[in-house]
Protein backbone atom coordinates (compact mmCIF):
# COMPACT_ATOMS: atom_id res chain seq x y z
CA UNK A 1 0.00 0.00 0.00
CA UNK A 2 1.08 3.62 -0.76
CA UNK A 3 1.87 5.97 1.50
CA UNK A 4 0.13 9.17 1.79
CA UNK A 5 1.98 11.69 -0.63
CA UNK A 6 2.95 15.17 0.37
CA UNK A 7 1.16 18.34 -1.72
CA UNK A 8 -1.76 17.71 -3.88
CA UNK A 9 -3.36 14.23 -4.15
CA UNK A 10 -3.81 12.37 -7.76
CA UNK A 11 -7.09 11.90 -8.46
CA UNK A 12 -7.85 8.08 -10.27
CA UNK A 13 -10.34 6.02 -11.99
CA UNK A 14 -12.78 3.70 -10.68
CA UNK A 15 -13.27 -0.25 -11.84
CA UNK A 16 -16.20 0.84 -13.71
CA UNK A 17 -14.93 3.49 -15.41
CA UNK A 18 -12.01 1.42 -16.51
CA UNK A 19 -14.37 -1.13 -17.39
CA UNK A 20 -16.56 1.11 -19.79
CA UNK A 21 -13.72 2.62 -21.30
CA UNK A 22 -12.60 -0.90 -22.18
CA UNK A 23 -16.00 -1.72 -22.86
CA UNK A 24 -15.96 1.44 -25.62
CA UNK A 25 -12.72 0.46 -27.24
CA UNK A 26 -13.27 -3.28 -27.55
CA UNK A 27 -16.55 -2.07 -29.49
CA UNK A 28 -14.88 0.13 -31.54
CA UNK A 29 -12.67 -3.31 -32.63
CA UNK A 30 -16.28 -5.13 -32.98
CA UNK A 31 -17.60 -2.81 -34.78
CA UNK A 32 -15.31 -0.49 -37.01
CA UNK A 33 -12.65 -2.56 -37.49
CA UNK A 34 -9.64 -0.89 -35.39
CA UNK A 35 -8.53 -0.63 -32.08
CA UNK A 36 -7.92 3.28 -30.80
CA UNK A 37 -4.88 4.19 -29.57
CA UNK A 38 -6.42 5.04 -26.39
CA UNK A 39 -9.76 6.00 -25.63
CA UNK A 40 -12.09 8.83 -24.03
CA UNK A 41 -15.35 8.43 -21.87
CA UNK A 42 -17.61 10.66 -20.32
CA UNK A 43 -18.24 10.05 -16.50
CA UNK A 44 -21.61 10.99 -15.04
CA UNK A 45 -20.42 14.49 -13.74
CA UNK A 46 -19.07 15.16 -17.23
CA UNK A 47 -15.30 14.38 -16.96
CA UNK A 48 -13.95 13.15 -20.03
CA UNK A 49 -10.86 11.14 -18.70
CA UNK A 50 -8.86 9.49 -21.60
CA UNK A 51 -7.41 5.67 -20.88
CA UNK A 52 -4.50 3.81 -23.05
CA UNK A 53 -4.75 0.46 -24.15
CA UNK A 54 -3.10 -2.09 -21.69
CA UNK A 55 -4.09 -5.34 -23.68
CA UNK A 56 -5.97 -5.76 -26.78
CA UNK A 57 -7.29 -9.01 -29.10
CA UNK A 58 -9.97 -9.75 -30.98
CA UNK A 59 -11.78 -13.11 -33.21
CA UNK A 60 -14.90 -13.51 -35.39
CA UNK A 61 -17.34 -11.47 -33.34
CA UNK A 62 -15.58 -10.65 -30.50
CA UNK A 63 -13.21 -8.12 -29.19
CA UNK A 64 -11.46 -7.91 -26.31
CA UNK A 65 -9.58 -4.71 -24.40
CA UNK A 66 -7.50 -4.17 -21.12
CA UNK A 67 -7.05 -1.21 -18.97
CA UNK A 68 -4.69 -1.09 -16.17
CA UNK A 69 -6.20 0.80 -13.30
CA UNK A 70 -5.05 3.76 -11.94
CA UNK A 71 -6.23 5.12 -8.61
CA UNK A 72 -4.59 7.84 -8.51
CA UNK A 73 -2.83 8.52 -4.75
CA UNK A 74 -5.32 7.04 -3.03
CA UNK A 75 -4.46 3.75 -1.50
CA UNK A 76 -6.84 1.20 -3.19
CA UNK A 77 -6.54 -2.10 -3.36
CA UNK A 78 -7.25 -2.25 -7.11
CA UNK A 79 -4.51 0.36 -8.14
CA UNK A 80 -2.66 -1.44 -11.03
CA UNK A 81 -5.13 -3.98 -11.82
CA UNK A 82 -6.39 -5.01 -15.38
CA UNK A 83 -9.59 -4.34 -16.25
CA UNK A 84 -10.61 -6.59 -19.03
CA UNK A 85 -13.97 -6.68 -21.36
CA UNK A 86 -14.71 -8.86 -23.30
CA UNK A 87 -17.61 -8.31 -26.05
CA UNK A 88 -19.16 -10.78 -28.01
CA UNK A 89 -21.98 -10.43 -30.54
CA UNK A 90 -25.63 -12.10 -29.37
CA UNK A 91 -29.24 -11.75 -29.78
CA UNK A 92 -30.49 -11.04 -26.16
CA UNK A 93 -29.52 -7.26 -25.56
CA UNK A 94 -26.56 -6.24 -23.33
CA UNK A 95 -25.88 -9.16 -21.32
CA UNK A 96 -23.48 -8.48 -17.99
CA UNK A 97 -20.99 -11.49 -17.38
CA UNK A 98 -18.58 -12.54 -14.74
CA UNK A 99 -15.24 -13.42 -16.03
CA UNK A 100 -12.09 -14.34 -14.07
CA UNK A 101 -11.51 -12.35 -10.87
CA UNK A 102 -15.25 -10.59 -10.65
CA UNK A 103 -17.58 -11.82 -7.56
CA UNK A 104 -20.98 -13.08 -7.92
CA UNK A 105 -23.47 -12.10 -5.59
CA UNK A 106 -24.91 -14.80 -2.86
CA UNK A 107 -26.46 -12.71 -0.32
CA UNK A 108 -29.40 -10.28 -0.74
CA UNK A 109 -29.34 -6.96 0.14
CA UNK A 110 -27.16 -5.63 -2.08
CA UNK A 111 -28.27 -3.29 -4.98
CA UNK A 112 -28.12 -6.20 -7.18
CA UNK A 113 -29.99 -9.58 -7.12
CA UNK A 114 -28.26 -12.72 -5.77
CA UNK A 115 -26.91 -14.81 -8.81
CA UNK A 116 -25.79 -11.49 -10.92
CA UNK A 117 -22.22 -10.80 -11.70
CA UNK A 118 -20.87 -8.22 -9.44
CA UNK A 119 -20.98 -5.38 -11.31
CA UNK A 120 -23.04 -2.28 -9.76
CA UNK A 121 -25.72 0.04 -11.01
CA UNK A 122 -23.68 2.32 -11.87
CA UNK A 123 -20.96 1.16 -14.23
CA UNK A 124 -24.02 -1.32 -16.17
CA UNK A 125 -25.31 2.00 -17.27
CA UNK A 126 -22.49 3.81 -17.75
CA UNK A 127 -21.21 0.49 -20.07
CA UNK A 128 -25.00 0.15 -21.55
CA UNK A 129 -25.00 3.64 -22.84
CA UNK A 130 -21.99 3.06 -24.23
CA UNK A 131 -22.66 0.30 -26.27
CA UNK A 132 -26.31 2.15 -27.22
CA UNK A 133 -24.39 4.88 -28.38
CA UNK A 134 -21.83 2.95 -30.46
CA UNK A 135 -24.48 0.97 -32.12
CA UNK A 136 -26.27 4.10 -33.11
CA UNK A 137 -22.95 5.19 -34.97
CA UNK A 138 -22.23 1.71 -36.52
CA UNK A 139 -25.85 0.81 -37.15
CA UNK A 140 -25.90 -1.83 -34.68
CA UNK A 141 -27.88 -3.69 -32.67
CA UNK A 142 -27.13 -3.44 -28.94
CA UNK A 143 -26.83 -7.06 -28.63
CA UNK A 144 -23.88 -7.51 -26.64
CA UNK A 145 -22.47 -9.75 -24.22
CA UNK A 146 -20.06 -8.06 -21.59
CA UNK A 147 -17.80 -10.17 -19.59
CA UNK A 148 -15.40 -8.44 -17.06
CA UNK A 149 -12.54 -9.86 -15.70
CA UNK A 150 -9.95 -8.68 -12.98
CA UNK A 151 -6.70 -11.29 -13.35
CA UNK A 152 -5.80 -11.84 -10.03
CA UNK A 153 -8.78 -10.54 -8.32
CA UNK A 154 -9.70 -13.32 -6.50
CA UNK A 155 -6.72 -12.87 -4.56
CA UNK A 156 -7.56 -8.87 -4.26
CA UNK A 157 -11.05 -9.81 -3.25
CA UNK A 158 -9.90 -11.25 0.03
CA UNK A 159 -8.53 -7.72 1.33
CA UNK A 160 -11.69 -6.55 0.74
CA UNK A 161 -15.05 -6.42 2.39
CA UNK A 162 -16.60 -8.74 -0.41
CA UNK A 163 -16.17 -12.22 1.18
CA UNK A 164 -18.16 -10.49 4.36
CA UNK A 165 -20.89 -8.95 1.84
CA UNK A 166 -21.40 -12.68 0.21
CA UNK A 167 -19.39 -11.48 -2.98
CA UNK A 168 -17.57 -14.49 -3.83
CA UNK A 169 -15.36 -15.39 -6.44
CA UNK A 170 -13.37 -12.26 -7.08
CA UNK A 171 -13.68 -8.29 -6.98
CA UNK A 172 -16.55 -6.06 -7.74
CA UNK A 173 -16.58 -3.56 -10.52
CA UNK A 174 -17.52 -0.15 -8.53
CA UNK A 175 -18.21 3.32 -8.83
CA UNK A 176 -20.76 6.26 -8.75
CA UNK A 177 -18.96 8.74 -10.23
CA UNK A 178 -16.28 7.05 -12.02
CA UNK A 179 -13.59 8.87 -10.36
CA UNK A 180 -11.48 7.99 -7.04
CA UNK A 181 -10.83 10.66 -4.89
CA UNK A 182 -7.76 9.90 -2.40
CA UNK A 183 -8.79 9.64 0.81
CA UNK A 184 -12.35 10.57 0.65
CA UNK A 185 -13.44 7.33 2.92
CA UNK A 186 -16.61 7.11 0.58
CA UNK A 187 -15.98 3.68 -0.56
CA UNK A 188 -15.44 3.01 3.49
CA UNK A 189 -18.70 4.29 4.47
CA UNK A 190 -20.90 3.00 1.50
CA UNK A 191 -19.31 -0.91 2.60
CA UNK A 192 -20.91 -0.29 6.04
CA UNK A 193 -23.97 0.78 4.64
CA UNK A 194 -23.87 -2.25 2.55
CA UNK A 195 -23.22 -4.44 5.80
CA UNK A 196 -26.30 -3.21 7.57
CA UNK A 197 -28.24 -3.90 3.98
CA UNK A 198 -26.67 -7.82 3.63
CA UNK A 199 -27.64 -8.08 7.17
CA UNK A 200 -30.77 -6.51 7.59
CA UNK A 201 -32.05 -9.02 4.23
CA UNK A 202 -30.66 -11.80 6.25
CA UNK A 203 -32.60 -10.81 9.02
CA UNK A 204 -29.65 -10.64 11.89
CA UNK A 205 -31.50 -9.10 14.84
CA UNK A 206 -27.56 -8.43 16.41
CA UNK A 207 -24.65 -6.44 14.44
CA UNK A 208 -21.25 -4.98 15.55
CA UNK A 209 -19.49 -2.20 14.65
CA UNK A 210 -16.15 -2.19 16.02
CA UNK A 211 -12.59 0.21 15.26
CA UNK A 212 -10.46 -2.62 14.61
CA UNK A 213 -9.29 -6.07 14.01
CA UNK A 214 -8.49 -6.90 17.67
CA UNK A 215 -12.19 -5.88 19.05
CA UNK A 216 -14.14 -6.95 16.83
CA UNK A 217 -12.63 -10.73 17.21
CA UNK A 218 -13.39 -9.87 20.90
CA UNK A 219 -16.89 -8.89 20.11
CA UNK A 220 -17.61 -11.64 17.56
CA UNK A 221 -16.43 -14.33 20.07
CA UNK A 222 -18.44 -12.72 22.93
CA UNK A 223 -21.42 -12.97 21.57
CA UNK A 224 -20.86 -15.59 18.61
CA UNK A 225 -22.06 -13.48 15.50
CA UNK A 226 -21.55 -14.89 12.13
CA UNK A 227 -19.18 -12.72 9.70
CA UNK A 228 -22.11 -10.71 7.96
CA UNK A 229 -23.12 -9.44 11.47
CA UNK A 230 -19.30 -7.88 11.71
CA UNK A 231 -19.80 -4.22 10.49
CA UNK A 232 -16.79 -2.67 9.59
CA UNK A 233 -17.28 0.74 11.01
CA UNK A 234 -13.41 1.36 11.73
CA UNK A 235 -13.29 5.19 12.64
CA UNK A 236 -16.20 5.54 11.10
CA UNK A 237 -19.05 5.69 14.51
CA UNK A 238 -21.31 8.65 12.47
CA UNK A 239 -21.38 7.25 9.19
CA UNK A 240 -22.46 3.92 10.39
CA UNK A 241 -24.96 5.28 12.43
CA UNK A 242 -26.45 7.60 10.23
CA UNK A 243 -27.52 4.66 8.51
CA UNK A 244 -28.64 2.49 10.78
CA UNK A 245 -30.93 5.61 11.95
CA UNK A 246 -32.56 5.11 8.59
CA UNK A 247 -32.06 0.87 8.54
CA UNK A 248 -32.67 -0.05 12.15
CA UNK A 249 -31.38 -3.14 13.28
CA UNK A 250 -32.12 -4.89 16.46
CA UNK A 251 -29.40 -4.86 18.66
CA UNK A 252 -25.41 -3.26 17.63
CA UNK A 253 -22.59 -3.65 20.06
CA UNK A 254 -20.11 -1.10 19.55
CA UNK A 255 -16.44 -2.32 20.32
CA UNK A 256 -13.20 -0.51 20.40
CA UNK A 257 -9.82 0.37 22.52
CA UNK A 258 -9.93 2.62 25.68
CA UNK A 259 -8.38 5.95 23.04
CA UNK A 260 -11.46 5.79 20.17
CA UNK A 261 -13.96 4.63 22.65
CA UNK A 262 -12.96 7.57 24.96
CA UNK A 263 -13.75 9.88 21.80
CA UNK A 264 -17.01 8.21 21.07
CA UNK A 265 -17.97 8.82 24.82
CA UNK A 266 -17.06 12.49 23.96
CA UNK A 267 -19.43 12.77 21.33
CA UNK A 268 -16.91 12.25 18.66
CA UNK A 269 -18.74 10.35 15.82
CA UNK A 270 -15.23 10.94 13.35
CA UNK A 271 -12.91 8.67 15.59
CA UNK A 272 -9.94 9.19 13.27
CA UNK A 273 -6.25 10.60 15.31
CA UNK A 274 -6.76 13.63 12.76
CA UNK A 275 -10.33 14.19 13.17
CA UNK A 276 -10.65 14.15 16.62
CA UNK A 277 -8.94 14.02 20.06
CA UNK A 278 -9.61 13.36 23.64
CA UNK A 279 -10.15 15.95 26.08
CA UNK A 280 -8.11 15.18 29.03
CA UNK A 281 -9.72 18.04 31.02
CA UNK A 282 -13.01 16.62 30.45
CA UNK A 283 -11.84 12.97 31.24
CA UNK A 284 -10.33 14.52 34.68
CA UNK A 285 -13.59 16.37 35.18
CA UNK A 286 -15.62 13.46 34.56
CA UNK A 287 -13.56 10.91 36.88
CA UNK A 288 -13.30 13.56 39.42
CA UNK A 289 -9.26 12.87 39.25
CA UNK A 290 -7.25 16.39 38.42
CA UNK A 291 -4.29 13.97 37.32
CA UNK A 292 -5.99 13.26 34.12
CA UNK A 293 -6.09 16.28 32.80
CA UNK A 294 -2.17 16.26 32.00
CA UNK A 295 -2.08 13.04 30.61
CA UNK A 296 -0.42 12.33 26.93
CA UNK A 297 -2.86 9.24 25.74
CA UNK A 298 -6.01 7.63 26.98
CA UNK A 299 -3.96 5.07 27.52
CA UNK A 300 -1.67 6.86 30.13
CA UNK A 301 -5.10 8.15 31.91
CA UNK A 302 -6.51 4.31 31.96
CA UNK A 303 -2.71 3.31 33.74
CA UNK A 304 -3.57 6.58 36.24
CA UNK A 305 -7.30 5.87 36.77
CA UNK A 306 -7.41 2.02 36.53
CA UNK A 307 -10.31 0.47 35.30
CA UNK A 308 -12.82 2.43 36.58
CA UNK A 309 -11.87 4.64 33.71
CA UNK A 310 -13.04 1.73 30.90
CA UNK A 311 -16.35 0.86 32.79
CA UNK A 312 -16.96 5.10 32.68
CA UNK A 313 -15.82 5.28 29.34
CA UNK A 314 -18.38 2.48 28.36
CA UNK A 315 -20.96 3.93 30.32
CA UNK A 316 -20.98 7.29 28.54
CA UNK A 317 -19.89 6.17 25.12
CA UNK A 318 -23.53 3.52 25.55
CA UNK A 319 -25.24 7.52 26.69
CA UNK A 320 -23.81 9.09 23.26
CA UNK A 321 -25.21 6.33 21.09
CA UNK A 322 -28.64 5.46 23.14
CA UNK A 323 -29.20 9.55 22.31
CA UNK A 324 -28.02 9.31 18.55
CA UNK A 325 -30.58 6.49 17.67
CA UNK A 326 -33.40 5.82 20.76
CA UNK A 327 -35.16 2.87 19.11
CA UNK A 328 -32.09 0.55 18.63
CA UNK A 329 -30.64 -1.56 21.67
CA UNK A 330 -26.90 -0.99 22.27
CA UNK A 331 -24.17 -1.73 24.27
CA UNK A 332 -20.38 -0.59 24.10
CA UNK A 333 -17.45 -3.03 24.99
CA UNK A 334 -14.01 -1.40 25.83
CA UNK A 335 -10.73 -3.53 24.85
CA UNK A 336 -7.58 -3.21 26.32
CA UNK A 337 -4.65 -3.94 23.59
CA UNK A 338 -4.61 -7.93 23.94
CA UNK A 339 -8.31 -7.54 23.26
CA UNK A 340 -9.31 -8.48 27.02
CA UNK A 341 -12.73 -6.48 28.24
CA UNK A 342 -11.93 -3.53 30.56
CA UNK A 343 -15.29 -2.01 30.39
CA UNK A 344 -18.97 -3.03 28.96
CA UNK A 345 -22.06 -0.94 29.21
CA UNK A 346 -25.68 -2.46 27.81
CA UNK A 347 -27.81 -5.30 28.19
C-alpha cells in the first residue's frame, strides 16, 4: 500500500470506469474494425478522462480490451489492476458477465440480485450507454455480451469487504462517479452501509461495529455473531450510524480500545487521530481525578485511573449512542490492547 503523498493528491479512476472505457474500445474493434490508440469516456459528472490500451485481441465477433487501473494517490486495493472486457456479438440485448476475478453475488441486500455478476448500477449504465451509443454510430444492434474480468482478483477480493458482503469469487466492478478521490473514505462508508443492507435481508436481529481487528474478534467471540453481522465501522461511529438511523437493526454492540472509545464517549462520531482528540480536562472532570487532565494518551489516563476509567468510558460512550438512535438496543465493549474487556455498558 502507498503511502500518503505530500502536496496535492492524484485523483484516479474507478473499476467501472475502466471497465466502460474498455468496454468502448473493444466495441470500436467489434464494430469499425480498429482498435484506438487510447480512448475517451464521459463520467456521469461530465469528466472526459482518456485511458491507453493495456491489452488488446480480438476473433470472429468478439473483441477484447485491457485497462490497467489507476487510482490515482489514493491507496486502493485495485490500483494497477487489469480491467478486461470482453464483447461478443448475441441476440439477447446487453448481457453483464462474470469473467475471471469478478464476484458473484450470494447474499441479498445488495443493490443487485443474488446470482448477478458483481458489477453495480452504476458502471451497467455507464457500459449500456456506451454500447447504445456505439451501435447508433455503426448501425448496430445493442446485442452484446459483456464479460469483465480482474486477473488476479480473487486474490484482491480477500482484502476486501466482499467475502463479508457474500461477494464471492473475485472483486466487484464499482463506482458512482467514475472517479477515485484519495482519501475521501466514501468507498469506506458505502461498505458499512452495505453491511447493515446484507444483514438486515438476512434478518440478523444483532450487528457490531467495532474500530479494529483486535475488538471486533473480541466482540464476535463474545457474543458468537456470524461474519455478515461484523460491520466494519473502523473510525467511522457517524457514518455507520447515520444509517442504521434510517435501517434499524435490532441490537449493535459497539467495540473498540480505551483511546477511540474515549472519543465516542465524547461525542466524537469521526474517531480518526486527525479528526478528533480526547479531552483530558473533560476525562479529569468526569472521573473527578485532576491527574488526568495532564495526561499524553487515553492510555496513560486508563494506567492513572485504573479500570474504573473503561467501565466510565463504556458507560458514557452507551449515553452518546442510546441519544443518537433511541429505538435501537446498544451496548459498548471497551478492549484493552490484547483484546481483554476492561469495560462493557448495555444489556
Amino acid at each position: 500500500m502507498r503511502g500518503k503523498p505530500t502536496g496535492e493528491l492524484r485523483r484516479g479512476w474507478t473499476t467501472g470506469a475502466c471497465a466502460t472505457a474498455a468496454t468502448k474500445a473493444a466495441l470500436m474493434r467489434l464494430w469499425g474494425g480498429a482498435f484506438p490508440d487510447d480512448v475517451t469516456i464521459t463520467l456521469p459528472k461530465g469528466e472526459t478522462p482518456i485511458f491507453p490500451l493495456a491489452l488488446t485481441d480480438a476473433g470472429p465477433g468478439w473483441a477484447q480490451v485491457g485497462i490497467t487501473k489507476d487510482a490515482g494517490d489514493d491507496p486502493d486495493v485495485t490500483h494497477g489492476a487489469l480491467i478486461v472486457v470482453r464483447v461478443a456479438e448475441s441476440s439477447g440485448g446487453i448481457v453483464f458477465e462474470a469473467g475471471e476475478g469478478v464476484g458473484t453475488v450470494t447474499k441479498p441486500g445488495l443493490p443487485l440480485a443474488v446470482g448477478d455478476a458483481a458489477i453495480n448500477p452504476v458502471p451497467r449504465q455507464m457500459i449500456s450507454d456506451v454500447v447504445h451509443e456505439l451501435a447508433q454510430q455503426h448501425d448496430c444492434a445493442p446485442d452484446i455480451i459483456v464479460e469483465i474480468s480482474v486477473p488476479g482478483g480473487q486474490e484482491l477480493a480477500l482484502k476486501t469487504w466482499n467475502p463479508r458482503l457474500g461477494i464471492v469469487g473475485g472483486l466487484s466492478i464499482l463506482g458512482t462517479t467514475g472517479v477515485v478521490r484519495p482519501f475521501s473514505c466514501a468507498a469506506w462508508i458505502a461498505s458499512i452501509h452495505r453491511g447493515v443492507d446484507v444483514a438486515r435481508a438476512d434478518g440478523l436481529t444483532h450487528v457490531a461495529g467495532c474500530t479494529g481487528a483486535t475488538s471486533e474478534k473480541t466482540v464476535q467471540a463474545l457474543y458468537d455473531l456470524p461474519d455478515h453481522a461484523m460491520l466494519d465501522m473502523g473510525d467511522f461511529a457517524g457514518g455507520m450510524l447515520k444509517y442504521l438511523v434510517k435501517n434499524p437493526i435490532q441490537r449493535v454492540t459497539v467495540g473498540g480500545g480505551i483511546g477511540k472509545m474515549t472519543k465516542l464517549a465524547q461525542g466524537a462520531m469521526d474517531l480518526h487521530s486527525a479528526r478528533s482528540q480526547v479531552d483530558f480536562a473533560g476525562l479529569a472532570a468526569m472521573m473527578d481525578d485532576p491527574r488526568l487532565a495532564d495526561a499524553n494518551t487515553a492510555l496513560e489516563a486508563l494506567n492513572m485511573a485504573g479500570p474504573a476509567l473503561a467501565q466510565r468510558v463504556a458507560e458514557k460512550a452507551l449515553a452518546q449512542l442510546q441519544r443518537f438512535a433511541e429505538q435501537i438496543t446498544f451496548d459498548v465493549v471497551v478492549i484493552d490492547r490484547s483484546g481483554a474487556i476492561i469495560g462493557q455498558a448495555g444489556p
